[in-house]
PDB file of N, CA and C in Angstrom:
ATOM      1  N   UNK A   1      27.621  12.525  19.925  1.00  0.00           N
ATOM      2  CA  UNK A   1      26.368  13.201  20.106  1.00  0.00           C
ATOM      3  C   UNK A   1      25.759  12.759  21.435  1.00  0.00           C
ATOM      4  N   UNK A   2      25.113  14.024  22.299  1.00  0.00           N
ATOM      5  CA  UNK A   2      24.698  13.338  23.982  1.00  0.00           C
ATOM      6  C   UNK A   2      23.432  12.634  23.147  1.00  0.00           C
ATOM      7  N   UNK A   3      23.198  11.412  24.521  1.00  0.00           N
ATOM      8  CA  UNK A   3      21.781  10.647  24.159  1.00  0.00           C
ATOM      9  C   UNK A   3      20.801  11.259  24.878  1.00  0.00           C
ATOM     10  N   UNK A   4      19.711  11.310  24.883  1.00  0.00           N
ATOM     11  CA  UNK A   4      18.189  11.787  25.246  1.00  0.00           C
ATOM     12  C   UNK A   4      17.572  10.706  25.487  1.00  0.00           C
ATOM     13  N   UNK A   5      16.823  10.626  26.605  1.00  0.00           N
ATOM     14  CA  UNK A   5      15.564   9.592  26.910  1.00  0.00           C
ATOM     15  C   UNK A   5      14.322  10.029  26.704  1.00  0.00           C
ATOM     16  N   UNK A   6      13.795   9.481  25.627  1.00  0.00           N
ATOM     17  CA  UNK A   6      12.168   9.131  25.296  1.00  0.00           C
ATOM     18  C   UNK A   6      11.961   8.410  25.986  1.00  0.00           C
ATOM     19  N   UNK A   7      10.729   8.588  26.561  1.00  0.00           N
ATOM     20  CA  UNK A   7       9.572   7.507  27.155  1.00  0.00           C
ATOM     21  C   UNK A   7       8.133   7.902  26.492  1.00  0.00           C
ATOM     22  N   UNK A   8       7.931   6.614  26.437  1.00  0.00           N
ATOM     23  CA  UNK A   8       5.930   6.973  25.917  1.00  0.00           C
ATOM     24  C   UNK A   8       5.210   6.237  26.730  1.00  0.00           C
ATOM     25  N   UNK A   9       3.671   6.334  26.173  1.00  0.00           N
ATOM     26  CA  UNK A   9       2.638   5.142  27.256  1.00  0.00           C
ATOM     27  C   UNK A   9       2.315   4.684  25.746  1.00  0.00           C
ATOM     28  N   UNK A  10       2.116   3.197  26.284  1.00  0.00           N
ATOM     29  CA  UNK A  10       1.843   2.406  25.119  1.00  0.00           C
ATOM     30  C   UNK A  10       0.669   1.412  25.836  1.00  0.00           C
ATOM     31  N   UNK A  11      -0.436   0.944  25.057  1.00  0.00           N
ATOM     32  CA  UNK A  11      -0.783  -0.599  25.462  1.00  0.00           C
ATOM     33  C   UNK A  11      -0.198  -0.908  25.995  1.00  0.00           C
ATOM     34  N   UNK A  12      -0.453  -2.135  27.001  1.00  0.00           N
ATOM     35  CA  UNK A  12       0.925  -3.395  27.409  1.00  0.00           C
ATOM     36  C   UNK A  12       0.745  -4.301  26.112  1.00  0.00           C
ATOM     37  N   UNK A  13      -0.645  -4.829  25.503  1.00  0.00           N
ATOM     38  CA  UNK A  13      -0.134  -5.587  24.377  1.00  0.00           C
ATOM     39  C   UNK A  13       0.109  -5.515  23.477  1.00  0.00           C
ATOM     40  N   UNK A  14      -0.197  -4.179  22.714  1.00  0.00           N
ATOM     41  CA  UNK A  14       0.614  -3.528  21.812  1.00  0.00           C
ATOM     42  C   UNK A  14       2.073  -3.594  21.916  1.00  0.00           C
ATOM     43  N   UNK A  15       2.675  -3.195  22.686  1.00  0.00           N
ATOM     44  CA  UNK A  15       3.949  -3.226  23.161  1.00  0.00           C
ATOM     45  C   UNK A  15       4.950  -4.414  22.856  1.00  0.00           C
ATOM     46  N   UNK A  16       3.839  -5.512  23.408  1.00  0.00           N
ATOM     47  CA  UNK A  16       4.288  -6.942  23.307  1.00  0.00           C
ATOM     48  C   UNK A  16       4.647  -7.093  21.923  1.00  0.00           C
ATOM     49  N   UNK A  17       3.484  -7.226  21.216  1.00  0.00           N
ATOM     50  CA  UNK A  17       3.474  -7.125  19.385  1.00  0.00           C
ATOM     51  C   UNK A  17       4.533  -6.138  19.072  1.00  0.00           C
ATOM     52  N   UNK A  18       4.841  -5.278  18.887  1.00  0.00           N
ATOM     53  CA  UNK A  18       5.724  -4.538  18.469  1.00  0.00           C
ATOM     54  C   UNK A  18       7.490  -4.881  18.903  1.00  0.00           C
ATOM     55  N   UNK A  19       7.177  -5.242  20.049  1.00  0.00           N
ATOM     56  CA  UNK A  19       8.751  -5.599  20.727  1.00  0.00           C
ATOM     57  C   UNK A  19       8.892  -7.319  19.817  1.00  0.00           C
ATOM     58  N   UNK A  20       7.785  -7.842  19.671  1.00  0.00           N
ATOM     59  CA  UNK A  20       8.023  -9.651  18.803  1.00  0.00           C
ATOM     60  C   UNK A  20       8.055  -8.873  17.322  1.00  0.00           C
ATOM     61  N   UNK A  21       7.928  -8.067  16.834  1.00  0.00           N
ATOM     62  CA  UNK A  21       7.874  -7.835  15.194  1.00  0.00           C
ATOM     63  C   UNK A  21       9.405  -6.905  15.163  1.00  0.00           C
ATOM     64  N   UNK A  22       9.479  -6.175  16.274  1.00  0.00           N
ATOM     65  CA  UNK A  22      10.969  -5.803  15.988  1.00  0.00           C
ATOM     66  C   UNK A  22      11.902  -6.702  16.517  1.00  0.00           C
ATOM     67  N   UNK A  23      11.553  -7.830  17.593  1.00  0.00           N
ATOM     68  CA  UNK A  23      12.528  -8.769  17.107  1.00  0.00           C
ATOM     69  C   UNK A  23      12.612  -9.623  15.669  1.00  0.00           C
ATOM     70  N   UNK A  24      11.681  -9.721  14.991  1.00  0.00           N
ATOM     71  CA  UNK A  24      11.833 -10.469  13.845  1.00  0.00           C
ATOM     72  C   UNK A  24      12.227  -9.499  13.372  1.00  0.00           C
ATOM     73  N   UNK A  25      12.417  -7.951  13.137  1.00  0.00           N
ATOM     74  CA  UNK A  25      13.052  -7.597  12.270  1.00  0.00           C
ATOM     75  C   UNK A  25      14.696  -7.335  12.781  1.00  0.00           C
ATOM     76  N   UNK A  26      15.198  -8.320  13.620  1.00  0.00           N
ATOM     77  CA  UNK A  26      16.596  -7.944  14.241  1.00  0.00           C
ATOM     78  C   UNK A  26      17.179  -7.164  14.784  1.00  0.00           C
ATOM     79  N   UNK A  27      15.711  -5.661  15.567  1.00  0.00           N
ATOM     80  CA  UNK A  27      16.221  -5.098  16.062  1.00  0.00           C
ATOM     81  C   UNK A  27      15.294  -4.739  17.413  1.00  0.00           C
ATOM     82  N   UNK A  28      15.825  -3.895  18.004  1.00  0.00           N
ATOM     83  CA  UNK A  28      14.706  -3.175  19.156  1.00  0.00           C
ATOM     84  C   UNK A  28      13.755  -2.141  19.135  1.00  0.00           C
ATOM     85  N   UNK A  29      13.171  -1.994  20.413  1.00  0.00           N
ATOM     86  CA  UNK A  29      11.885  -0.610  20.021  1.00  0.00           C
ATOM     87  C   UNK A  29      12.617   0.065  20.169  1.00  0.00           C
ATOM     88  N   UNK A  30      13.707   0.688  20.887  1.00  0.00           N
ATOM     89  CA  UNK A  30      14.706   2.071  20.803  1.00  0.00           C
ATOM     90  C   UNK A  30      14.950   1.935  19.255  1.00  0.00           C
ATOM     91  N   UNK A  31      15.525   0.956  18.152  1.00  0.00           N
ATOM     92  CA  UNK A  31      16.319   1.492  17.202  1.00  0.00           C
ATOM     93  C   UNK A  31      14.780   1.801  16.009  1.00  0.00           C
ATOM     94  N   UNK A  32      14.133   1.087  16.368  1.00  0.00           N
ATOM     95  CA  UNK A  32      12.366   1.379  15.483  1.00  0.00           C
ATOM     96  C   UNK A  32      12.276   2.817  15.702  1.00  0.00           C
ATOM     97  N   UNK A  33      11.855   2.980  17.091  1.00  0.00           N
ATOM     98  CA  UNK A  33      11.764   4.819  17.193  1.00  0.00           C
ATOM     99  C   UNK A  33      12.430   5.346  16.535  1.00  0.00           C
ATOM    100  N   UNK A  34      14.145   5.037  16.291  1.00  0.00           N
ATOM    101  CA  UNK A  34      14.932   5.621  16.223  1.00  0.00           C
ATOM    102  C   UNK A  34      14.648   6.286  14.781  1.00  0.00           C
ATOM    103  N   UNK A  35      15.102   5.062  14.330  1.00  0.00           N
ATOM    104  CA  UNK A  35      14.464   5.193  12.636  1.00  0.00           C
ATOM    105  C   UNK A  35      13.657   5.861  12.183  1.00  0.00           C
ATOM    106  N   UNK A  36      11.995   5.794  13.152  1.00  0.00           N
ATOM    107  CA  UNK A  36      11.505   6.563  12.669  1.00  0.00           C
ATOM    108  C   UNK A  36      11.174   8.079  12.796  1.00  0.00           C
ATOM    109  N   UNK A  37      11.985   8.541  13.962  1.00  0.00           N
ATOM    110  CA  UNK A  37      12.284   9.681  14.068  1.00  0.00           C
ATOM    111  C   UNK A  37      13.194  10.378  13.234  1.00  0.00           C
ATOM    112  N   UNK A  38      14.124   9.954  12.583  1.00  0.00           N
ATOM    113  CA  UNK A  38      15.103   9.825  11.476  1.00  0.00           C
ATOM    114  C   UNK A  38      14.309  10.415  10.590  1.00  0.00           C
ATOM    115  N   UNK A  39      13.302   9.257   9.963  1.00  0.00           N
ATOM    116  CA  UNK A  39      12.321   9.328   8.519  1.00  0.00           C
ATOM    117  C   UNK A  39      11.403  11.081   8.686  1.00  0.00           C
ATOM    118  N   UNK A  40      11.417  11.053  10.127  1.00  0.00           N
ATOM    119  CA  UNK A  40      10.141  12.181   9.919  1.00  0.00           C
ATOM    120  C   UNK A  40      11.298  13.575  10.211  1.00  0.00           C
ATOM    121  N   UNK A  41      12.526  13.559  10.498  1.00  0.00           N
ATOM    122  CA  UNK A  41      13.412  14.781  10.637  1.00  0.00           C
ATOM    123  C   UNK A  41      13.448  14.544   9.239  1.00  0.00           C
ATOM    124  N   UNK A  42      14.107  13.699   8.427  1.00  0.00           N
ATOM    125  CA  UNK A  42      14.363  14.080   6.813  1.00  0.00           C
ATOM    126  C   UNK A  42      13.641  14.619   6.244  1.00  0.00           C
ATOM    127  N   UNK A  43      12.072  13.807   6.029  1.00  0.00           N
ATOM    128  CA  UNK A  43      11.077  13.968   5.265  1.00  0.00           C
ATOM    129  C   UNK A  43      10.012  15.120   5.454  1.00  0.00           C
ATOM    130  N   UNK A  44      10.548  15.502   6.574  1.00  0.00           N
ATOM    131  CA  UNK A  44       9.819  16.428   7.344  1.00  0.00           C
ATOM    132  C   UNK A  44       8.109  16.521   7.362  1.00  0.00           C
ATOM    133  N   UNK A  45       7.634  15.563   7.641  1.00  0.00           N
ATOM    134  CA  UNK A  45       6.426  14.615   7.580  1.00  0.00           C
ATOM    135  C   UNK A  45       6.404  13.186   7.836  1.00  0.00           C
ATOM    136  N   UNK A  46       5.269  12.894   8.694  1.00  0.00           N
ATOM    137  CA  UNK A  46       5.004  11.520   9.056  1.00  0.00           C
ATOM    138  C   UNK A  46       5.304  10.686   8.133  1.00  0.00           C
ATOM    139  N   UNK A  47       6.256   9.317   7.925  1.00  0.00           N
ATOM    140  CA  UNK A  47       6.182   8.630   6.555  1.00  0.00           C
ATOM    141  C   UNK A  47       5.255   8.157   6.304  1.00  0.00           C
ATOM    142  N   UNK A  48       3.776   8.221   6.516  1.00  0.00           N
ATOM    143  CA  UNK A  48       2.766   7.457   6.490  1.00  0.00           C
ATOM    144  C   UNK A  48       1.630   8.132   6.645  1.00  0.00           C
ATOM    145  N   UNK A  49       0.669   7.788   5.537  1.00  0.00           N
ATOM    146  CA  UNK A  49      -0.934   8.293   5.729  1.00  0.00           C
ATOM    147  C   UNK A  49      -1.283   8.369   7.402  1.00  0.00           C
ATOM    148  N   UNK A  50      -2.215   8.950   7.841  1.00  0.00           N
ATOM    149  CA  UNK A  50      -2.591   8.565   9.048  1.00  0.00           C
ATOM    150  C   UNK A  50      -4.408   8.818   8.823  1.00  0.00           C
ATOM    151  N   UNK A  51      -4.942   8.526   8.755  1.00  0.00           N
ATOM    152  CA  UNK A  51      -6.133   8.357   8.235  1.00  0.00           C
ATOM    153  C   UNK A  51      -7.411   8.230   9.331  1.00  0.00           C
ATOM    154  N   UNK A  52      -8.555   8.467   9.036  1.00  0.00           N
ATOM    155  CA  UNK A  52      -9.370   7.750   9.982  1.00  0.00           C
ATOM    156  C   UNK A  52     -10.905   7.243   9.505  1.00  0.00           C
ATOM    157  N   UNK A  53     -10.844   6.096   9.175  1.00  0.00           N
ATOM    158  CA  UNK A  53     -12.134   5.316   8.395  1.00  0.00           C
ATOM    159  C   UNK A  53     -13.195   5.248   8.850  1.00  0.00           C
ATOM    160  N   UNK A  54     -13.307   5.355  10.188  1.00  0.00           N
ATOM    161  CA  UNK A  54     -14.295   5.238  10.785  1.00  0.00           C
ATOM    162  C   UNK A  54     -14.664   5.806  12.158  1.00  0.00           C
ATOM    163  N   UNK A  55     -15.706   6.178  12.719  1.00  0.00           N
ATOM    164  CA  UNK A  55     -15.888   7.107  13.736  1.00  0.00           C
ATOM    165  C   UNK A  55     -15.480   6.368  15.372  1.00  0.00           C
ATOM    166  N   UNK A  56     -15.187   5.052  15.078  1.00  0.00           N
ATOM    167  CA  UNK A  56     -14.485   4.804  16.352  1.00  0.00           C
ATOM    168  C   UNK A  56     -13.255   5.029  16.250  1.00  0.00           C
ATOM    169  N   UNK A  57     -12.753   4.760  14.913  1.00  0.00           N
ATOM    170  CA  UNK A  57     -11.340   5.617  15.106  1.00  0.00           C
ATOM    171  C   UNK A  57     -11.075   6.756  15.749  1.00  0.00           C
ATOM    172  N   UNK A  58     -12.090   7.697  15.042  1.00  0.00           N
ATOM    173  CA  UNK A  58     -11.893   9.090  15.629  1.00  0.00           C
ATOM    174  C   UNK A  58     -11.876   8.805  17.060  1.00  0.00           C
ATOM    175  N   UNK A  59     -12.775   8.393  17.662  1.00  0.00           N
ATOM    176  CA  UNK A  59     -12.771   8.426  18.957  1.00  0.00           C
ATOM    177  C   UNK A  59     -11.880   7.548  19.950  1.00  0.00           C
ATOM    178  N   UNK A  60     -11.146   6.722  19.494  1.00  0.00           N
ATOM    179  CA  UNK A  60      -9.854   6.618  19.842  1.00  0.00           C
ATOM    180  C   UNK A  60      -8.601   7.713  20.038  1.00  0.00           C
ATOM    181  N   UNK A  61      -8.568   8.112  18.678  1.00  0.00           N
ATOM    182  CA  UNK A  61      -7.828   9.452  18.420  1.00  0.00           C
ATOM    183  C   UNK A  61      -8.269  10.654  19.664  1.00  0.00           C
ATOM    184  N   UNK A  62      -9.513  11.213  19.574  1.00  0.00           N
ATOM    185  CA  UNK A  62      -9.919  11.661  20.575  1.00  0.00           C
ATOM    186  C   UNK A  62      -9.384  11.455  22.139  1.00  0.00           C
ATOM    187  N   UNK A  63      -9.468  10.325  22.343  1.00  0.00           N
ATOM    188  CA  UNK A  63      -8.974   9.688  23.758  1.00  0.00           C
ATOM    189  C   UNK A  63      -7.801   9.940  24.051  1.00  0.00           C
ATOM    190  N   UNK A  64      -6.934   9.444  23.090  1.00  0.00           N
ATOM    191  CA  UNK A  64      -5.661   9.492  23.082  1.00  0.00           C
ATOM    192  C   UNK A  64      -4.890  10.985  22.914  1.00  0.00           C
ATOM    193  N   UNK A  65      -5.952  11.957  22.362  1.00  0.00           N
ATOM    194  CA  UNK A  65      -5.491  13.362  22.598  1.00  0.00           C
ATOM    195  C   UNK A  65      -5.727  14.078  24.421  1.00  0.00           C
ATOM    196  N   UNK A  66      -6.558  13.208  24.578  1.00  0.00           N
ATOM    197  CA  UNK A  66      -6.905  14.090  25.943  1.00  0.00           C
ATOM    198  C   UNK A  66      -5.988  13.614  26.982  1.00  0.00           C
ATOM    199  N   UNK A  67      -5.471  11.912  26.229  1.00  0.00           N
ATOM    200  CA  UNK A  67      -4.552  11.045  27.746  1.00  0.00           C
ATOM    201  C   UNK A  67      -3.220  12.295  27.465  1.00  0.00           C
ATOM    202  N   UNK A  68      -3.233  12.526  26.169  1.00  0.00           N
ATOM    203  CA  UNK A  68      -1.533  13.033  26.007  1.00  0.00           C
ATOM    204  C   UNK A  68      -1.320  14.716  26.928  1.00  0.00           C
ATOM    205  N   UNK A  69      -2.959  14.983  26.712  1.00  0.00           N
ATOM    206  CA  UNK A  69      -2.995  16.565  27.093  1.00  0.00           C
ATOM    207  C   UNK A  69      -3.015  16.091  29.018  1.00  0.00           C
ATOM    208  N   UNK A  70      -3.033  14.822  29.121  1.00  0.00           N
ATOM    209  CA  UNK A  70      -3.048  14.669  31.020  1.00  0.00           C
ATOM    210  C   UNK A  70      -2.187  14.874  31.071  1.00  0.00           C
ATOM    211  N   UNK A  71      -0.923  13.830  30.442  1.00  0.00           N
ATOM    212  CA  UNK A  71       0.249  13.575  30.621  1.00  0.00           C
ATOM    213  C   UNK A  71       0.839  15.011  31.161  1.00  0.00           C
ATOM    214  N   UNK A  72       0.797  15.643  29.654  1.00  0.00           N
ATOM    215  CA  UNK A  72       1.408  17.334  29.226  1.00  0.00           C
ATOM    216  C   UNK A  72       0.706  18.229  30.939  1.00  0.00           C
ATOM    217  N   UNK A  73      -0.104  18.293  31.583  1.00  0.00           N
ATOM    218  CA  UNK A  73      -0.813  18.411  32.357  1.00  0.00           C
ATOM    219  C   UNK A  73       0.189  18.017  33.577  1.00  0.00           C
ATOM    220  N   UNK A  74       0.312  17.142  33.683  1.00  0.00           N
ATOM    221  CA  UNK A  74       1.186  15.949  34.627  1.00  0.00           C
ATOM    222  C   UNK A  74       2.931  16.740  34.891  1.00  0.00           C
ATOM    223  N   UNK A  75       2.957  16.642  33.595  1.00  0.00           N
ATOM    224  CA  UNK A  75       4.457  17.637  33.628  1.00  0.00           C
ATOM    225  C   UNK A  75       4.753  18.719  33.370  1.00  0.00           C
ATOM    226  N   UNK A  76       3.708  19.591  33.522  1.00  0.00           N
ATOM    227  CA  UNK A  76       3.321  21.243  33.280  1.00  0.00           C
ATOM    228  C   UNK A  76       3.804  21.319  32.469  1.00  0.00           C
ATOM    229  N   UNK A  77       3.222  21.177  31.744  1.00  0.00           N
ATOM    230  CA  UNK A  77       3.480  21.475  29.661  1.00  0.00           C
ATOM    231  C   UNK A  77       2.218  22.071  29.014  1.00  0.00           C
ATOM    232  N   UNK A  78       1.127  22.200  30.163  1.00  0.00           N
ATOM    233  CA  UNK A  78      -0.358  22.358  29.413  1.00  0.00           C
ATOM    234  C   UNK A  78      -0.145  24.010  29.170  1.00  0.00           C
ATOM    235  N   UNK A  79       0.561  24.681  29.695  1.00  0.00           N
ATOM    236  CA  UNK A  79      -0.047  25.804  29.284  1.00  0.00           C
ATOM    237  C   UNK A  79       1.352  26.410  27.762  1.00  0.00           C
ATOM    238  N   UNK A  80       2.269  25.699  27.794  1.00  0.00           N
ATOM    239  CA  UNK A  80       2.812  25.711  26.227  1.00  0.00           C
ATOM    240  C   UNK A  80       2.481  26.953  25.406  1.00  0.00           C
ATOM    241  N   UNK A  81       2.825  28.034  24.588  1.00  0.00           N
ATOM    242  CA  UNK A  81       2.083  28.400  23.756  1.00  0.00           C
ATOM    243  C   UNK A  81       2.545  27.862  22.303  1.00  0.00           C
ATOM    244  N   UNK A  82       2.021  28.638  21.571  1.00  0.00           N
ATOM    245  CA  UNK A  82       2.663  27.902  20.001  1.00  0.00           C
ATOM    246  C   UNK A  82       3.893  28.503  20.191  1.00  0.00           C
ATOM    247  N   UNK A  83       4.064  29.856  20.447  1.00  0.00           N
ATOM    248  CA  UNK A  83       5.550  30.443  20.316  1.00  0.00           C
ATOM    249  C   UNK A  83       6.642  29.344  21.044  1.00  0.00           C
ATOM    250  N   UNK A  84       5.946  29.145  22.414  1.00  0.00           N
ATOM    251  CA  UNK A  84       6.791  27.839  23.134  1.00  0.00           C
ATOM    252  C   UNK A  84       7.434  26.645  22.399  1.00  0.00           C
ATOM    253  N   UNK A  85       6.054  26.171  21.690  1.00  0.00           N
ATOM    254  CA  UNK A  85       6.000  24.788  21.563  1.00  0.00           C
ATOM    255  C   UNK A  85       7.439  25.416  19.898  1.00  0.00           C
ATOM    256  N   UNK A  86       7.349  25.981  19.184  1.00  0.00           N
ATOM    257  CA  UNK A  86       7.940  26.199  18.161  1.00  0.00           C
ATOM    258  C   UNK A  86       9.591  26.547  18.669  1.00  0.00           C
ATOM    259  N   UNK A  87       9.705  27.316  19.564  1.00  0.00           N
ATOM    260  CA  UNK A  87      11.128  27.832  20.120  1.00  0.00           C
ATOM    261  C   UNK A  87      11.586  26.159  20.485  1.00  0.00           C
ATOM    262  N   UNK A  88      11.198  25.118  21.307  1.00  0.00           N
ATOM    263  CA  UNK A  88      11.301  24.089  21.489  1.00  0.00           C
ATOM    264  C   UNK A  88      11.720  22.745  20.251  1.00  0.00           C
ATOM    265  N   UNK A  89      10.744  23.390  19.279  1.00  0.00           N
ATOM    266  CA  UNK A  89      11.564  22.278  18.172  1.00  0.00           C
ATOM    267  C   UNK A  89      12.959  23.285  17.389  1.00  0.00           C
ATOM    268  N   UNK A  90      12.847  24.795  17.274  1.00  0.00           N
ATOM    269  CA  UNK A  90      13.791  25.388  16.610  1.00  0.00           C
ATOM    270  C   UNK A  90      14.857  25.012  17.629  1.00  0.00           C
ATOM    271  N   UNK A  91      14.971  24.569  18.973  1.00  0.00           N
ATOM    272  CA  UNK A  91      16.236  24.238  19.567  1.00  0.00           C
ATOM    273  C   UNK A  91      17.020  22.753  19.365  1.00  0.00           C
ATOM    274  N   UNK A  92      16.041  22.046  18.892  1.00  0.00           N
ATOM    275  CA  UNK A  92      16.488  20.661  18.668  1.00  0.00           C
ATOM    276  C   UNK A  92      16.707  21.003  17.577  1.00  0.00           C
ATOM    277  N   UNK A  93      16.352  21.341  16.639  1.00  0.00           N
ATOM    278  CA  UNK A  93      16.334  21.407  15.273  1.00  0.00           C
ATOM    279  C   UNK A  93      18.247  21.746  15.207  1.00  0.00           C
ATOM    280  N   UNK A  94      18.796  23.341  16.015  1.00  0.00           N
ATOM    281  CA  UNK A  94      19.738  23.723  16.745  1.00  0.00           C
ATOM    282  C   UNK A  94      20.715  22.622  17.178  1.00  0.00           C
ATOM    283  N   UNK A  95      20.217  21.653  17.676  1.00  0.00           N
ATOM    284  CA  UNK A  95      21.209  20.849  18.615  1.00  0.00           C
ATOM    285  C   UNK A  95      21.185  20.964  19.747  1.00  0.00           C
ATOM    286  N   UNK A  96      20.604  21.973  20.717  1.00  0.00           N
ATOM    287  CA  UNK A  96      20.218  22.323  21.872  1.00  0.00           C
ATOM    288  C   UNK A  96      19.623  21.232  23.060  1.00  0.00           C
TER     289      UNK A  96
END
């Protein structure tokens, strides 16, 4: 199967924490993603509540929608439509 490169933006110390908890769990952040990209093609849903308790949450969430819509922005992806964005997962979905 060809490999694909993911990249994300993360914290730097988030990052840190996550790269020391997947070393205690014996593996790396590639095979963590991996996994959990796995869980959410099977299950076809996030494995996990995603919730928001409180209104700074939201506004985290918030933030983090507008950094992603720069990014998408950044690599001309902003104007996407749903038909786009859907033809795009029906091709992976494909093998494409």
């Amino acid at each position: 199967m060809a490999q694909a490169t993911f990249s994300i933006r993360m914290d730097e110390n988030l990052k840190k924490q996550f790269d020391a908890l997947c070393s205690d769990f014996g593996m790396n952040a590639t095979t963590a993603f991996n996994i959990f990209a796995k869980a959410v093609v099977r299950e076809r849903k996030i494995p996990f509540e995603i919730s928001s308790p409180s209104d700074t949450t939201r506004a985290e969430a918030k933030a983090a929608f507008w950094e992603m819509r720069s990014i998408a922005a950044e690599n001309g992806l902003q104007d996407m439509t749903l038909d786009d964005i859907n033809a795009e997962i029906a091709a992976v979905r494909a093998g494409k």
